[in-house]
Protein backbone atom coordinates (compact mmCIF):
# COMPACT_ATOMS: atom_id res chain seq x y z
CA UNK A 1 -91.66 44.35 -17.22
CA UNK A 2 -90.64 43.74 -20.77
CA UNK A 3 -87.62 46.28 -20.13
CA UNK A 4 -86.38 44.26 -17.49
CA UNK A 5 -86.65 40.83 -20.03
CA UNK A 6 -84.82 42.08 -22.39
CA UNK A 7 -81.90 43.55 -19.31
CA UNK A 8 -81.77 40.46 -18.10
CA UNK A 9 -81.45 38.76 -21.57
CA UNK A 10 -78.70 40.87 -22.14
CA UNK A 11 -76.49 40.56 -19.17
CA UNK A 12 -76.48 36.82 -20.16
CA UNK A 13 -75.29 37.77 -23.39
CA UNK A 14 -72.42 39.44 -21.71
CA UNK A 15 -71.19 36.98 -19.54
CA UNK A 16 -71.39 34.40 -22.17
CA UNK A 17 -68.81 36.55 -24.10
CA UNK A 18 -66.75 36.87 -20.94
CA UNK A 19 -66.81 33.16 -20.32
CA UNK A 20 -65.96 32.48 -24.17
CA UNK A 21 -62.93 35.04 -24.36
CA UNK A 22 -62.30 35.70 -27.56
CA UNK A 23 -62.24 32.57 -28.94
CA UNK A 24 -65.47 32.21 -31.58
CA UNK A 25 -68.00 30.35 -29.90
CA UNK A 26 -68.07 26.31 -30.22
CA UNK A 27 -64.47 26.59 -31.36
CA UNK A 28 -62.65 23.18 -30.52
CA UNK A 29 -59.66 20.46 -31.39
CA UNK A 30 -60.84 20.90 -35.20
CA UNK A 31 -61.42 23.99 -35.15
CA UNK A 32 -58.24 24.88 -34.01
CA UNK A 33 -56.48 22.72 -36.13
CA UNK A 34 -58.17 24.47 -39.37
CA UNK A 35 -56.99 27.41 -38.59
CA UNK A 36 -54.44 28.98 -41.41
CA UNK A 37 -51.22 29.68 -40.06
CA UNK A 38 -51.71 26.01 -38.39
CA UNK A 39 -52.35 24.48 -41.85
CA UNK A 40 -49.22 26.81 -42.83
CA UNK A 41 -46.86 25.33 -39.79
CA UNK A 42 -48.12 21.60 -40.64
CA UNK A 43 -47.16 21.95 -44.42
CA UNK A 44 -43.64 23.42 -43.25
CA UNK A 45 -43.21 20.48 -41.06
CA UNK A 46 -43.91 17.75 -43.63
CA UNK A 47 -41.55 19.84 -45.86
CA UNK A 48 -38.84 19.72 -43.05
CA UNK A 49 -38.62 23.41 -42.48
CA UNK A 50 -38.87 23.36 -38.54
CA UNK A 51 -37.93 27.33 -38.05
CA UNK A 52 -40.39 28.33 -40.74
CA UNK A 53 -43.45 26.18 -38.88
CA UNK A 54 -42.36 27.20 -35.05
CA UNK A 55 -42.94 31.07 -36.51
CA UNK A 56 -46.44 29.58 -38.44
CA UNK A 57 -47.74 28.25 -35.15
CA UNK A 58 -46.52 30.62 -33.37
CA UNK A 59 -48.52 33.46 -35.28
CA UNK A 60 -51.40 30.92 -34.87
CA UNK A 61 -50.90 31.42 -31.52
CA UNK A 62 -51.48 35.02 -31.93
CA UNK A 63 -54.72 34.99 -33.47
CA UNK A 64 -56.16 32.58 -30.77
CA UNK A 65 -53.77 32.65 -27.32
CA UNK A 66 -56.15 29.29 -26.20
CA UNK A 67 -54.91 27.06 -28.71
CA UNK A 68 -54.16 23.90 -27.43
CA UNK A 69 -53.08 22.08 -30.77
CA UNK A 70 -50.46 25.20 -31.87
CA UNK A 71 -49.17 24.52 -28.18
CA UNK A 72 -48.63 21.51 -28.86
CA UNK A 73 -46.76 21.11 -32.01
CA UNK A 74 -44.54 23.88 -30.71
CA UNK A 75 -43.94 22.07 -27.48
CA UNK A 76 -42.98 19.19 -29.88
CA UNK A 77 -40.97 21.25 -32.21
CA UNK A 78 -38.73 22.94 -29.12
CA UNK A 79 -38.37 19.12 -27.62
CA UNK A 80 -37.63 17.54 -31.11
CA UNK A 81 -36.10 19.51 -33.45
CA UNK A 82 -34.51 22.82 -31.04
CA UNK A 83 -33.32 21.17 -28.27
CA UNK A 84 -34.99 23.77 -26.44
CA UNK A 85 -35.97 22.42 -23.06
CA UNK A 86 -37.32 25.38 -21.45
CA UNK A 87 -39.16 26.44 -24.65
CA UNK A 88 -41.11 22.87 -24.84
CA UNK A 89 -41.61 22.42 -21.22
CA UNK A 90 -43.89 25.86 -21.22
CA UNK A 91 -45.58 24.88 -24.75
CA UNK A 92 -46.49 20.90 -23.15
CA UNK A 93 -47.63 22.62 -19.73
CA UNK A 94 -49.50 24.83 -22.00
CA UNK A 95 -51.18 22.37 -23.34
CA UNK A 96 -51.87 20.23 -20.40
CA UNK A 97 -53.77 23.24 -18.46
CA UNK A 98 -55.88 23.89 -21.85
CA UNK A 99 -56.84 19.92 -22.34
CA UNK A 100 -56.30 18.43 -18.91
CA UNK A 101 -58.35 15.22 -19.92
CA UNK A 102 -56.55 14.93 -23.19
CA UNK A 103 -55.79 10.97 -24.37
CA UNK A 104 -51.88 11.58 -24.41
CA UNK A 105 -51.74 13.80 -21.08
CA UNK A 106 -49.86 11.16 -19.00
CA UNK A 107 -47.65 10.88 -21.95
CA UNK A 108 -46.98 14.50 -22.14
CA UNK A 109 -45.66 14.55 -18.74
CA UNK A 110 -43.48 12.52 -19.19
CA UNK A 111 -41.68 14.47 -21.58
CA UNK A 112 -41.88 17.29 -19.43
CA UNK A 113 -40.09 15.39 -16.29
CA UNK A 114 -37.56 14.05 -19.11
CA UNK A 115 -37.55 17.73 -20.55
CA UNK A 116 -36.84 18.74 -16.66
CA UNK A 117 -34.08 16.35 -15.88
CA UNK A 118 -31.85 17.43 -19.44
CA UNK A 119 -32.60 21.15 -17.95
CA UNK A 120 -31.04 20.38 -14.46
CA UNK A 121 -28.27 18.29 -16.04
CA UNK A 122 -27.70 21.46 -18.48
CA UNK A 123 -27.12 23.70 -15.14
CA UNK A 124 -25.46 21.13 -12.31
CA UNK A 125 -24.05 18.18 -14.69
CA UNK A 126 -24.09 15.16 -12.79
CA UNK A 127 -22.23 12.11 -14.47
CA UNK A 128 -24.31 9.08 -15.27
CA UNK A 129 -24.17 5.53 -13.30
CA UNK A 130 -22.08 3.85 -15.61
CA UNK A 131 -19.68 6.59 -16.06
CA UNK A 132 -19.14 7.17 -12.43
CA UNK A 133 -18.93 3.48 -12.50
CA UNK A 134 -16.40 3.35 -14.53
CA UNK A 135 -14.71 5.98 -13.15
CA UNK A 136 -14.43 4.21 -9.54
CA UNK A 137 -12.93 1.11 -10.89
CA UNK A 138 -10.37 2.72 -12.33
CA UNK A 139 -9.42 4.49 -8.89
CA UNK A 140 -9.32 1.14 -7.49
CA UNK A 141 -7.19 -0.13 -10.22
CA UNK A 142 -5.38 2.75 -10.02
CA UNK A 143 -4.69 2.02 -5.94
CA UNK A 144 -3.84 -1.52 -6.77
CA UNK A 145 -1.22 -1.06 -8.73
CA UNK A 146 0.23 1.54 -6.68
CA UNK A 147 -0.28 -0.76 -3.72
CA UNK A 148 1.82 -3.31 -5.43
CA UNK A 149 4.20 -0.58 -6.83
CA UNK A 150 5.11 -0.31 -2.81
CA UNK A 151 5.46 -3.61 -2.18
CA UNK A 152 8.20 -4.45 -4.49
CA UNK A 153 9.95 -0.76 -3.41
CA UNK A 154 9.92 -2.36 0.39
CA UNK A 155 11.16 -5.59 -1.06
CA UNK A 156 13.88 -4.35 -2.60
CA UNK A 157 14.78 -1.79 0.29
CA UNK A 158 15.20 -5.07 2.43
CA UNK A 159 17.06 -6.66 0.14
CA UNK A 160 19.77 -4.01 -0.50
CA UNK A 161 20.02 -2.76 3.67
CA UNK A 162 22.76 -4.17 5.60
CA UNK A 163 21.89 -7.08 8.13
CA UNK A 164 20.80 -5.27 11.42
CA UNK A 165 23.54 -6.64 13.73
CA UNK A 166 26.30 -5.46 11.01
CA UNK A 167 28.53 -2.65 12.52
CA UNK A 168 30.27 -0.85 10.47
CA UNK A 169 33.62 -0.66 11.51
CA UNK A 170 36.16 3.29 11.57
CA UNK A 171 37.84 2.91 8.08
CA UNK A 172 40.80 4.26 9.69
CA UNK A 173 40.65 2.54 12.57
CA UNK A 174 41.03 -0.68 10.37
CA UNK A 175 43.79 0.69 8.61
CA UNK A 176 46.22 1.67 11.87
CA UNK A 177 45.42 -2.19 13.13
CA UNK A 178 45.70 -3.50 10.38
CA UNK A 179 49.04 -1.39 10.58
CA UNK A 180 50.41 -2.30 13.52
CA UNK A 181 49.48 -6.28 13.16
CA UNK A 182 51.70 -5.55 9.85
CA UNK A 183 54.71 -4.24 11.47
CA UNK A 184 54.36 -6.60 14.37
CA UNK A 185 55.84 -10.10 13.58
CA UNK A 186 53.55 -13.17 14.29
CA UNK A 187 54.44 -15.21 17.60
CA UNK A 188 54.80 -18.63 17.77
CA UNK A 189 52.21 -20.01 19.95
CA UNK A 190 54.41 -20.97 23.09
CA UNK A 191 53.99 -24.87 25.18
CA UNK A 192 52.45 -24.01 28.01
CA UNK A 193 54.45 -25.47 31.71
CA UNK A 194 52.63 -27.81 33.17
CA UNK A 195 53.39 -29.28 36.78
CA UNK A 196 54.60 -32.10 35.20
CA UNK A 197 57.11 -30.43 33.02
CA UNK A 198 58.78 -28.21 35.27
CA UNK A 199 61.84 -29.06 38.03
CA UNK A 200 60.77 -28.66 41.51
CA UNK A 201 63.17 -25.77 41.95
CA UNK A 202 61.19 -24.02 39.01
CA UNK A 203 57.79 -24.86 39.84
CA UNK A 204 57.93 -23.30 43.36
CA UNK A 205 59.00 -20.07 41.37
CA UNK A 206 55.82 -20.32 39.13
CA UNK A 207 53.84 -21.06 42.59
CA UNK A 208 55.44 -18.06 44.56
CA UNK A 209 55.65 -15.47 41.06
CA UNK A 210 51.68 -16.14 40.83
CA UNK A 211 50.75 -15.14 43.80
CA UNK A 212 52.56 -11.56 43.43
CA UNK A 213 53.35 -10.80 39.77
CA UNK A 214 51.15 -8.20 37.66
CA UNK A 215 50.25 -8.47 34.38
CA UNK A 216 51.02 -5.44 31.51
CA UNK A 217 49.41 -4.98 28.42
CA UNK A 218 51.65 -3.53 25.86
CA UNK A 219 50.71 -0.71 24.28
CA UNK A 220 51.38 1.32 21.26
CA UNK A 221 54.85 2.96 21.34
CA UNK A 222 55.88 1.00 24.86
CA UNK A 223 59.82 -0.38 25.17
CA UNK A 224 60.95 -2.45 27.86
CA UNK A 225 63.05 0.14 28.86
CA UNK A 226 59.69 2.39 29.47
CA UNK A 227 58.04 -0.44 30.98
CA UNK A 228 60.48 -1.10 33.76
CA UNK A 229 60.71 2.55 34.62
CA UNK A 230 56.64 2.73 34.72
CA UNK A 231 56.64 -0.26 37.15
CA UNK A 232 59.95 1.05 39.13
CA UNK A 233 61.88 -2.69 38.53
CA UNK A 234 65.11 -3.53 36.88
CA UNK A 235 65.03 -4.59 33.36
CA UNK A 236 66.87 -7.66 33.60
CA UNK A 237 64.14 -8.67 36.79
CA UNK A 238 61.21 -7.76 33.71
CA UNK A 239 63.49 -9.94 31.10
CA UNK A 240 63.78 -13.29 33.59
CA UNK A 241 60.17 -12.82 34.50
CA UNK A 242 59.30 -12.76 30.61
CA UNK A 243 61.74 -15.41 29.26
CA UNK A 244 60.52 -16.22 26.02
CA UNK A 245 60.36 -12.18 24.89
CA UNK A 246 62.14 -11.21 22.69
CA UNK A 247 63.12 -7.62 23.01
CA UNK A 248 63.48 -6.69 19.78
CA UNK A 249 60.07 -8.00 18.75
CA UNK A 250 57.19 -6.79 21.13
CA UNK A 251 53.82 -6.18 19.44
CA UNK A 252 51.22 -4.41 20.63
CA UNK A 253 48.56 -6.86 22.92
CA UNK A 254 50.81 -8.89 23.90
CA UNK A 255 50.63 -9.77 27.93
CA UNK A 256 53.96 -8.94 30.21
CA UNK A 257 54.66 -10.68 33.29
CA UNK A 258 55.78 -7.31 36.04
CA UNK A 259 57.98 -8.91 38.89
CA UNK A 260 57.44 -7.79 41.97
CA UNK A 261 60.78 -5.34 43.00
């Protein structure tokens, strides 16, 4: 019976030492924080040597892996001092899972989701607001005065184009009219008969010549002589039916009267 005591007693033992780890037993917070490479990596830090106390607490670490405090001054030191994200993020999570009911926990993750977010911007950099802010108003300045830019191009473009109903005339066709108008002498603009001009004798010429003469339009390079042969009549019958021509003086447009044979 006393055998079995003192196996029972013993087992106990044993899974107290299991529970424990290998941390001393009733090590805490003080504890830890009296340990010597911790005392070694706080000195370092008040004397501004920030590699020399990440190795200290580090090598505290070492000695006692469930070290909350050295976890946490290295999770401070990586954030802080390194610019190591990654590095502080572990140390703070670290610390979190060793005192999850510490006073400063909800503080601590909030580094860590700040920690997070320069880690992401580190691997997919996404501008801030203001800066893509900025950057959008200047596109829409930048459309604006292009916009505008165009406006004054169109402006201009209607202001140098030719009316829309302007027709540009042949250059040479201009220069054989204005040619033959040159060559050809100007008419005098002849009195019209009237009924009440003309002898009775004459007017019943007008009357009948109406009613049977044609009408030729003279063209470049025509003579009288060419004229009367096209129409078949005499040339002195195309001279009295044209009295006021003058032979020697035909221009081209000008309106014969072609008696009939």
């Amino acid at each position: 019976m006393l055998w079995a005591k003192n196996f029972r007693a013993l087992l106990a033992l044993v899974c107290g030492l299991v529970l424990c780890g290998c941390n001393p037993p009733g090590q805490g917070a003080a504890d830890e924080e009296k340990e010597p490479q911790f005392l070694i990596g706080r000195s370092r830090v008040n004397a501004m040597n920030f590699a020399g106390a990440i190795e200290a607490f580090e090598q505290a670490l070492e000695k006692n892996p469930q070290s909350a405090a050295a976890h946490f001054e290295l999770g401070w030191l990586n954030a802080e001092k390194e610019s190591d994200a990654a590095a502080a993020i572990y140390h703070y999570q670290k610390y979190l899972k060793l005192r999850p009911t510490a006073s400063n926990a909800e503080t601590i993750k909030e580094h860590i989701f700040r920690l997070k977010q320069d880690l992401a911007k580190g691997v997919l950099p996404v501008p801030a607001s203001n800066e893509l802010q900025k950057q959008l108003e200047q596109v829409a300045e930048e459309n604006r005065r292009l916009s505008e830019e165009l406006d004054r191009l169109k402006a201009r473009a209607v202001t140098v184009s030719p009316p829309p109903n302007h027709v540009v005339s042949n250059p040479q066709t201009v220069r054989t009219t204005q040619t033959v108008r040159s060559n050809s002498p100007v008419q005098p603009a002849q009195p019209r008969a009237t009924p009440q001009t003309l002898s009775p004798g004459a007017l019943r010429q007008v009357v009948s010549s109406t009613t049977t003469q044609r009408q030729h339009r003279i063209l470049d390079g025509d003579t009288l002589s060419s004229i009367a042969r096209r129409y078949n009549v005499r040339l002195e019958s195309l001279l009295t039916a044209n009295p006021a021509l003058n032979p020697r003086r035909l221009h081209v447009g000008q309106s014969l009267v072609i008696p009939v044979r």
